[in-house]
PDB file of N, CA and C in Angstrom:
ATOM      1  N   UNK A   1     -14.072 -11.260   5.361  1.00  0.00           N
ATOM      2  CA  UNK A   1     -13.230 -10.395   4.563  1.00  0.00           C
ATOM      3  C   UNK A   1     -13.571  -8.940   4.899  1.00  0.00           C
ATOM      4  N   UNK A   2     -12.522  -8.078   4.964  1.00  0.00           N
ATOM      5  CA  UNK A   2     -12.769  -6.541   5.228  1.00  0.00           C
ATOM      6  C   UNK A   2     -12.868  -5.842   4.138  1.00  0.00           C
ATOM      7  N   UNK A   3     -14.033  -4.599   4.563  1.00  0.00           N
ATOM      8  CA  UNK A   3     -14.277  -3.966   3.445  1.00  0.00           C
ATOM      9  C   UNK A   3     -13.749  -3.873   2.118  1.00  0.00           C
ATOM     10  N   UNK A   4     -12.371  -3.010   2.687  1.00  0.00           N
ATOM     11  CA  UNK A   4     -10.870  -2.371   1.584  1.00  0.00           C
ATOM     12  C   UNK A   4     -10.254  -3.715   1.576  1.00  0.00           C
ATOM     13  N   UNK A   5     -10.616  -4.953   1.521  1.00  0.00           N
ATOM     14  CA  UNK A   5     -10.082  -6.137   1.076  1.00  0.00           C
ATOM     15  C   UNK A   5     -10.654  -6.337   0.043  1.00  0.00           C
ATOM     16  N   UNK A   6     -12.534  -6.578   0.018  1.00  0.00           N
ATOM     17  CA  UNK A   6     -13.115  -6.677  -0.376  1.00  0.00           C
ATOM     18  C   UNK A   6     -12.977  -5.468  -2.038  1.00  0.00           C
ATOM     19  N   UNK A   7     -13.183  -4.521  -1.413  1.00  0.00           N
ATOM     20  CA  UNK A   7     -12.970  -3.432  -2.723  1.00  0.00           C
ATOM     21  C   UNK A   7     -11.754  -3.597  -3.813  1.00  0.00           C
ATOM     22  N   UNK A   8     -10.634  -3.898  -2.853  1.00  0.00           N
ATOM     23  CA  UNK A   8      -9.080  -3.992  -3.390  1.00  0.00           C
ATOM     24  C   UNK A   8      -9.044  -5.076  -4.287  1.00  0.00           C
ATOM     25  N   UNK A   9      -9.703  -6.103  -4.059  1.00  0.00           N
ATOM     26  CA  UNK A   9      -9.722  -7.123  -4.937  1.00  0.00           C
ATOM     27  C   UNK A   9     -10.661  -7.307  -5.616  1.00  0.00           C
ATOM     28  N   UNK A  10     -11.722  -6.841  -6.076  1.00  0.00           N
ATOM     29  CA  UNK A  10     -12.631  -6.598  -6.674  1.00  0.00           C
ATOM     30  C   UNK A  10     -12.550  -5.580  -7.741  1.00  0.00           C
ATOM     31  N   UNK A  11     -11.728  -4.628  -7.667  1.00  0.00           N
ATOM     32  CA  UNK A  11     -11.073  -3.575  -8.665  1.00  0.00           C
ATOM     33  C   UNK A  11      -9.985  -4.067  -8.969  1.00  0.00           C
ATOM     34  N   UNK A  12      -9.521  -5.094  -8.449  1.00  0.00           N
ATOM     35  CA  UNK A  12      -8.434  -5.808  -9.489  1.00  0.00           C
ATOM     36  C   UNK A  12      -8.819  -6.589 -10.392  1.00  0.00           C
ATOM     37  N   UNK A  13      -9.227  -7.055  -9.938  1.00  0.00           N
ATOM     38  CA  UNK A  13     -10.170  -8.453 -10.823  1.00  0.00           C
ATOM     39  C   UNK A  13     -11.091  -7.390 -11.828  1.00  0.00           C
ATOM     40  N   UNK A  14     -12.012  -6.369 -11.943  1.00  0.00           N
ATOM     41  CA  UNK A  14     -12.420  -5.905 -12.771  1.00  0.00           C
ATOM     42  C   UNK A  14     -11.883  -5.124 -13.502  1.00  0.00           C
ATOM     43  N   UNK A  15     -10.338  -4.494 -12.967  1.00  0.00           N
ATOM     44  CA  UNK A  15      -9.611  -3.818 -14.096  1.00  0.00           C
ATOM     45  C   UNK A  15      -8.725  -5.422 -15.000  1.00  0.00           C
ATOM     46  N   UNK A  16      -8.049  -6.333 -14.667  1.00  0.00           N
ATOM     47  CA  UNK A  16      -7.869  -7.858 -14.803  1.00  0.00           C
ATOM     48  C   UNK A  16      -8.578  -8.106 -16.376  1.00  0.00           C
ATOM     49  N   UNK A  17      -9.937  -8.464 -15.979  1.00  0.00           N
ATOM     50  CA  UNK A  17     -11.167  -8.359 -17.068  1.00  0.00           C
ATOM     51  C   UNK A  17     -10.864  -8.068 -17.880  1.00  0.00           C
ATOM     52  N   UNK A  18     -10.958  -6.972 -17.772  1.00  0.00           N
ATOM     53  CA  UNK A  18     -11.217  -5.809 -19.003  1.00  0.00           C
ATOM     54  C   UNK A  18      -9.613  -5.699 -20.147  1.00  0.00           C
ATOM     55  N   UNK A  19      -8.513  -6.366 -19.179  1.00  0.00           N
ATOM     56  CA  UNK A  19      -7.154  -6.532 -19.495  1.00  0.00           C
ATOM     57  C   UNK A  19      -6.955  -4.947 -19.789  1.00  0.00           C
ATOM     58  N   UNK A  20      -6.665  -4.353 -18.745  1.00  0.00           N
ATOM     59  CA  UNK A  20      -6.049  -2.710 -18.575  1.00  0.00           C
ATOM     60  C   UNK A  20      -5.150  -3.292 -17.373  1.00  0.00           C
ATOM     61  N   UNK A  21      -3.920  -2.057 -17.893  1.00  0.00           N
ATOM     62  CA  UNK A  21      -3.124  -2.238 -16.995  1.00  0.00           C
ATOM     63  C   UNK A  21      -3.083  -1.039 -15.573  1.00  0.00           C
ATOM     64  N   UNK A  22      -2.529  -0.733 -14.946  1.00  0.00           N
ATOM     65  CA  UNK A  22      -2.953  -0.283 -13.819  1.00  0.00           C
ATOM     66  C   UNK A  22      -2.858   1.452 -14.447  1.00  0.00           C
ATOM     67  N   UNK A  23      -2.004   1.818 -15.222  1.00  0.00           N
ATOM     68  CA  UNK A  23      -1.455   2.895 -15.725  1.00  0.00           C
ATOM     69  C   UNK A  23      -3.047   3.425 -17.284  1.00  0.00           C
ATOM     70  N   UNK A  24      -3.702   2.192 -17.622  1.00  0.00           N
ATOM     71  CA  UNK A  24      -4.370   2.324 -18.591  1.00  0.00           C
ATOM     72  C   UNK A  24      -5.673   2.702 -17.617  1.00  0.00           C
ATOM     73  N   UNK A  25      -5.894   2.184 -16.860  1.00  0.00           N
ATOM     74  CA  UNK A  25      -7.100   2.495 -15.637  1.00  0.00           C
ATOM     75  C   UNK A  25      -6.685   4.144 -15.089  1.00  0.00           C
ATOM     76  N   UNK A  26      -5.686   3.681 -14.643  1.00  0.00           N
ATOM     77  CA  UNK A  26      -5.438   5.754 -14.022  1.00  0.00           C
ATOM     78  C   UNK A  26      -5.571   6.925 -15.232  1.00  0.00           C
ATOM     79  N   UNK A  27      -5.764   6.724 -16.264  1.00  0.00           N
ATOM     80  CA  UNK A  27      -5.667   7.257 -17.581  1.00  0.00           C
ATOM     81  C   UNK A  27      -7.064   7.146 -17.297  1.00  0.00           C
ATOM     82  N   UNK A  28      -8.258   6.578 -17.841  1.00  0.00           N
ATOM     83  CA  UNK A  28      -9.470   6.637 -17.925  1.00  0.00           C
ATOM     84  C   UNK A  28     -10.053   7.109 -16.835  1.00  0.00           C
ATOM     85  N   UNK A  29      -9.640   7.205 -15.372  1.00  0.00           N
ATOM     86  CA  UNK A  29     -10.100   7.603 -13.957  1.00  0.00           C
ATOM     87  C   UNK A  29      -9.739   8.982 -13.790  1.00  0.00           C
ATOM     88  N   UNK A  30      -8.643   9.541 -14.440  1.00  0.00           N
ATOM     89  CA  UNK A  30      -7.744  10.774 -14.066  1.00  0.00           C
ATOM     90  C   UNK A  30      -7.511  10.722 -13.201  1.00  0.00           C
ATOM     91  N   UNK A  31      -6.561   9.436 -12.706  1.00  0.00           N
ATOM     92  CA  UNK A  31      -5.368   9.692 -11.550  1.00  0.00           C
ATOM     93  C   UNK A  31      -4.584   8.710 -11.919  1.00  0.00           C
ATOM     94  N   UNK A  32      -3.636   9.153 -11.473  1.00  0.00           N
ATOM     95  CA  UNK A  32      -2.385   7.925 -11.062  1.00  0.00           C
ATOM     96  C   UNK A  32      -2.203   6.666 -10.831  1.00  0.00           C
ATOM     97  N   UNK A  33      -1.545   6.206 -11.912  1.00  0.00           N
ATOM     98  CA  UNK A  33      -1.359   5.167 -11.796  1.00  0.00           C
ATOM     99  C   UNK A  33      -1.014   4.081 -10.341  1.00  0.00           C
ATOM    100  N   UNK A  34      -0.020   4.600  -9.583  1.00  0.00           N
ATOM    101  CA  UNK A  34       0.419   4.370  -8.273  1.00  0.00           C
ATOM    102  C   UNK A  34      -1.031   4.933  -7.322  1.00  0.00           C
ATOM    103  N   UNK A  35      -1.934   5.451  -7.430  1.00  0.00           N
ATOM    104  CA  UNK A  35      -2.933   5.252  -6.438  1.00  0.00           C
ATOM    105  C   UNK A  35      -3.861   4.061  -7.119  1.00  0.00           C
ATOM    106  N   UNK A  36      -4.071   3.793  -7.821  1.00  0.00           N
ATOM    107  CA  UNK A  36      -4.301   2.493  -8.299  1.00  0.00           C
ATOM    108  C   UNK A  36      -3.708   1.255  -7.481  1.00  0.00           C
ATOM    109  N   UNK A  37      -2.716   1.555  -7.686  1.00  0.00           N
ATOM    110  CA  UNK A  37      -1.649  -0.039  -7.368  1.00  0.00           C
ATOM    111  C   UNK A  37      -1.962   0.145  -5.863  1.00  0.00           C
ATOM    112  N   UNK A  38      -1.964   1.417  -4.913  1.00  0.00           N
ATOM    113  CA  UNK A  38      -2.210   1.250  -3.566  1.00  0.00           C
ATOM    114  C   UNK A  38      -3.340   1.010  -3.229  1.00  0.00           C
ATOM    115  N   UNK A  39      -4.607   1.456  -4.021  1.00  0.00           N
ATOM    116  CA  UNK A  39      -5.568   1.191  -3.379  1.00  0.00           C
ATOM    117  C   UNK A  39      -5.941  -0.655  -3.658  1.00  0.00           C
ATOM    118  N   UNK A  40      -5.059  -1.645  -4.780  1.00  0.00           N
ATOM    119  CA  UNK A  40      -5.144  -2.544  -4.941  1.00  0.00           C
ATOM    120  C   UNK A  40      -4.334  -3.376  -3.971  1.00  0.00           C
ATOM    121  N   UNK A  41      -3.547  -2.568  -3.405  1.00  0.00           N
ATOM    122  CA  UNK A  41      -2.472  -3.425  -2.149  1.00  0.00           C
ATOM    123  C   UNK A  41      -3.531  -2.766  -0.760  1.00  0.00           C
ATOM    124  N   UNK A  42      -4.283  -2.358  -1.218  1.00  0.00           N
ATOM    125  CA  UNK A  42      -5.053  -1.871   0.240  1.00  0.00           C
ATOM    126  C   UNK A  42      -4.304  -1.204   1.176  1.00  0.00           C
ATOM    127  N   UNK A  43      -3.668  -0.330   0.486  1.00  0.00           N
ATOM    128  CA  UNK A  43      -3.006   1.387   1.472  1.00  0.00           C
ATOM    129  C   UNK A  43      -3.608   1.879   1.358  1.00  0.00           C
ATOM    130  N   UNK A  44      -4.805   2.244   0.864  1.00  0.00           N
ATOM    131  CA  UNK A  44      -5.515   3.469   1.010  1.00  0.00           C
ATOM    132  C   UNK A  44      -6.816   3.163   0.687  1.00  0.00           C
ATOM    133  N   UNK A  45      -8.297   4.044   1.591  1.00  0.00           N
ATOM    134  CA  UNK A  45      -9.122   3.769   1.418  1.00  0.00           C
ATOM    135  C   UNK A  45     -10.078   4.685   0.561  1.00  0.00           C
ATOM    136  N   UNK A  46     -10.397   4.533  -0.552  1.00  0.00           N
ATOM    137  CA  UNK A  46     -10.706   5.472  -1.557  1.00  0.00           C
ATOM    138  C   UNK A  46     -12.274   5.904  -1.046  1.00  0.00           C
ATOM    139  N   UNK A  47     -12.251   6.871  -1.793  1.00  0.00           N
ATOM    140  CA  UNK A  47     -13.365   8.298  -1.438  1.00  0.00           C
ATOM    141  C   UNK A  47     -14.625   7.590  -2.246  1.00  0.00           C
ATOM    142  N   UNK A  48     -16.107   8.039  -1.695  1.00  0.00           N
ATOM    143  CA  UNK A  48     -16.749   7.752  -2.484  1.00  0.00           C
ATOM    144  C   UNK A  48     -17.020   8.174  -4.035  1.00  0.00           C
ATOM    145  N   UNK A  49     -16.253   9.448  -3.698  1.00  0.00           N
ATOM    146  CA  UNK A  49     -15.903  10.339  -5.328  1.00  0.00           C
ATOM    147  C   UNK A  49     -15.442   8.991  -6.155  1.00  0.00           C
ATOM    148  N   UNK A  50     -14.132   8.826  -5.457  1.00  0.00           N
ATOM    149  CA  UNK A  50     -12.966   7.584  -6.377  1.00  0.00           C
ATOM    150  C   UNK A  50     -13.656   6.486  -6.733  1.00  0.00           C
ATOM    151  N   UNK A  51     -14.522   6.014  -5.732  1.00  0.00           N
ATOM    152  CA  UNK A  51     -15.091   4.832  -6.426  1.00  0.00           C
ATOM    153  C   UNK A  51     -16.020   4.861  -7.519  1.00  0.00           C
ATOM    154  N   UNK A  52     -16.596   5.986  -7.886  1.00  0.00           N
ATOM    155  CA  UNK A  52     -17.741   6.626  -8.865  1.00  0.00           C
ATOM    156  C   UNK A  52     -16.839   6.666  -9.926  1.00  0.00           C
ATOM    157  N   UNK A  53     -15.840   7.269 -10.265  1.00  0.00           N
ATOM    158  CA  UNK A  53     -14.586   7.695 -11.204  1.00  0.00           C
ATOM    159  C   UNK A  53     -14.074   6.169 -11.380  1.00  0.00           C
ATOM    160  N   UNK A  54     -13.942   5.381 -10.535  1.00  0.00           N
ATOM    161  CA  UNK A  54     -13.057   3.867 -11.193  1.00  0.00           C
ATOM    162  C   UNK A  54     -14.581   3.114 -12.185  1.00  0.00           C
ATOM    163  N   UNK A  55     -15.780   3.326 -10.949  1.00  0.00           N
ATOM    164  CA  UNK A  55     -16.830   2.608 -11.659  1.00  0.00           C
ATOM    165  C   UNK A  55     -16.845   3.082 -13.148  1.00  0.00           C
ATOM    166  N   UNK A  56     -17.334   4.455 -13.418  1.00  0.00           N
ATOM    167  CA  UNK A  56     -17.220   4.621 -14.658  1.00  0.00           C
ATOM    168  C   UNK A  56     -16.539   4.269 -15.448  1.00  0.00           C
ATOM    169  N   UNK A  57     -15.090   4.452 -15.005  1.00  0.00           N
ATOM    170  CA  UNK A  57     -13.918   4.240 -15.541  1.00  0.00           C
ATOM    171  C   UNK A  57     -14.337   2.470 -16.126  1.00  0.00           C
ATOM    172  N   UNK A  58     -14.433   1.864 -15.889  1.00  0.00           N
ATOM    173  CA  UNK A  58     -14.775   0.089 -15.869  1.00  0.00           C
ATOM    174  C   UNK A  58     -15.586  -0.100 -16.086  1.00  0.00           C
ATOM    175  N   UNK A  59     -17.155   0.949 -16.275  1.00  0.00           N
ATOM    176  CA  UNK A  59     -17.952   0.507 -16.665  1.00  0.00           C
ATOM    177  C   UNK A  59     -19.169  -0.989 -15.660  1.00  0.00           C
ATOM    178  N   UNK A  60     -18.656  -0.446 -14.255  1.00  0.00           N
ATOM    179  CA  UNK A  60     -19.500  -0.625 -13.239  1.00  0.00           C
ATOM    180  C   UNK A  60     -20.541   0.288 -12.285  1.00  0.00           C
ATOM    181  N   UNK A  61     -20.953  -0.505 -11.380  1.00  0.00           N
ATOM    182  CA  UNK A  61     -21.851   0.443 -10.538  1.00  0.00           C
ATOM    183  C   UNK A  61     -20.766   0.376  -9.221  1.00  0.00           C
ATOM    184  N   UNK A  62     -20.801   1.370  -8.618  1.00  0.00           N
ATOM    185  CA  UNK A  62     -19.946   1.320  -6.850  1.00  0.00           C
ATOM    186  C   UNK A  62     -20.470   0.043  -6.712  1.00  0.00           C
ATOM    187  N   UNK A  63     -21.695   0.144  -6.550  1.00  0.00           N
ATOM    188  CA  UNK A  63     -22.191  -1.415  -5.374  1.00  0.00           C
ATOM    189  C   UNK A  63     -21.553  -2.623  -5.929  1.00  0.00           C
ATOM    190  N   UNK A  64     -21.047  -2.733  -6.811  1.00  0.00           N
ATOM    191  CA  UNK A  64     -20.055  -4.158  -7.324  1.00  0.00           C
ATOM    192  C   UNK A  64     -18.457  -4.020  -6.811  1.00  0.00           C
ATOM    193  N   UNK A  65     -18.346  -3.049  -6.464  1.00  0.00           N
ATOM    194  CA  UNK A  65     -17.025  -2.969  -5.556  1.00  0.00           C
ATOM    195  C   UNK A  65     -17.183  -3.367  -3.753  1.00  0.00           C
ATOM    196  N   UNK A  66     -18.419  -3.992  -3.692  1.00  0.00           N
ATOM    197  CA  UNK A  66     -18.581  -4.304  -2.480  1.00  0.00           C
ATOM    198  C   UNK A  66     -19.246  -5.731  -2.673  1.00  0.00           C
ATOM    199  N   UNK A  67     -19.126  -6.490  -3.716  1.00  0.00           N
ATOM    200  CA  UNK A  67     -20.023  -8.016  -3.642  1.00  0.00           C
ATOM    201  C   UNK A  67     -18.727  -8.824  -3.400  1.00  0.00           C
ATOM    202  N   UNK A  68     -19.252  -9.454  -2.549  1.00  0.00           N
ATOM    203  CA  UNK A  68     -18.532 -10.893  -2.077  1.00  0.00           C
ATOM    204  C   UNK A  68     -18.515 -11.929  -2.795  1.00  0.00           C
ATOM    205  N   UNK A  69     -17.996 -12.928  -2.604  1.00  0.00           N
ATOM    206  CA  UNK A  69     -17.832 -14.418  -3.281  1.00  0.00           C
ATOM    207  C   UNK A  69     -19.394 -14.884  -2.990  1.00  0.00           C
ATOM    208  N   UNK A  70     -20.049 -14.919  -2.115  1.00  0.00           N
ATOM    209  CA  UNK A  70     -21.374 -15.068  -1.901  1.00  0.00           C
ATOM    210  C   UNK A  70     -22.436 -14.377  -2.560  1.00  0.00           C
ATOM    211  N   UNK A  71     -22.568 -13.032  -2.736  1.00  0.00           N
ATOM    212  CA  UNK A  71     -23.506 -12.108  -3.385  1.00  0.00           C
ATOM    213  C   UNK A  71     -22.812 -11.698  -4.629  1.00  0.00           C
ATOM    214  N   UNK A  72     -22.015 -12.263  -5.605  1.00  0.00           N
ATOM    215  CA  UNK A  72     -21.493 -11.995  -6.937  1.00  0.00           C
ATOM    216  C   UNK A  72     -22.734 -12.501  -7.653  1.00  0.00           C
TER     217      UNK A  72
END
């Protein structure tokens, strides 16, 4: 699995969780809703800033936006 696969679905599944919708996540992150949804369709590869701002946002660490089905 590739990285921004890996990330993309891993911030879905933890915004999912938490049951926020993509628009309730860009609200707590301060951005947009639609960079949400792209970085979850894997158009875009977010900044290490962004991933600090979603973690908080969710109430993770970055490094859980990178565990696999193996290291979960």
């Amino acid at each position: 699995m590739k990285v921004r696969e890996t990330v993309a679905r891993n911030l879905r599944i933890a915004r999912n969780d938490r049951q926020l919708s993509q628009e309730e996540l860009g609200l707590r992150a301060n951005v947009h809703r639609t960079y949400i949804g792209m970085l979850e369709r894997e158009e875009y590869n977010p900044t290490i800033e962004m991933l600090e701002k979603l973690a908080a946002a969710l109430d993770l660490k970055v490094v859980d936006f990178f565990k696999t089905d193996a290291n979960q």
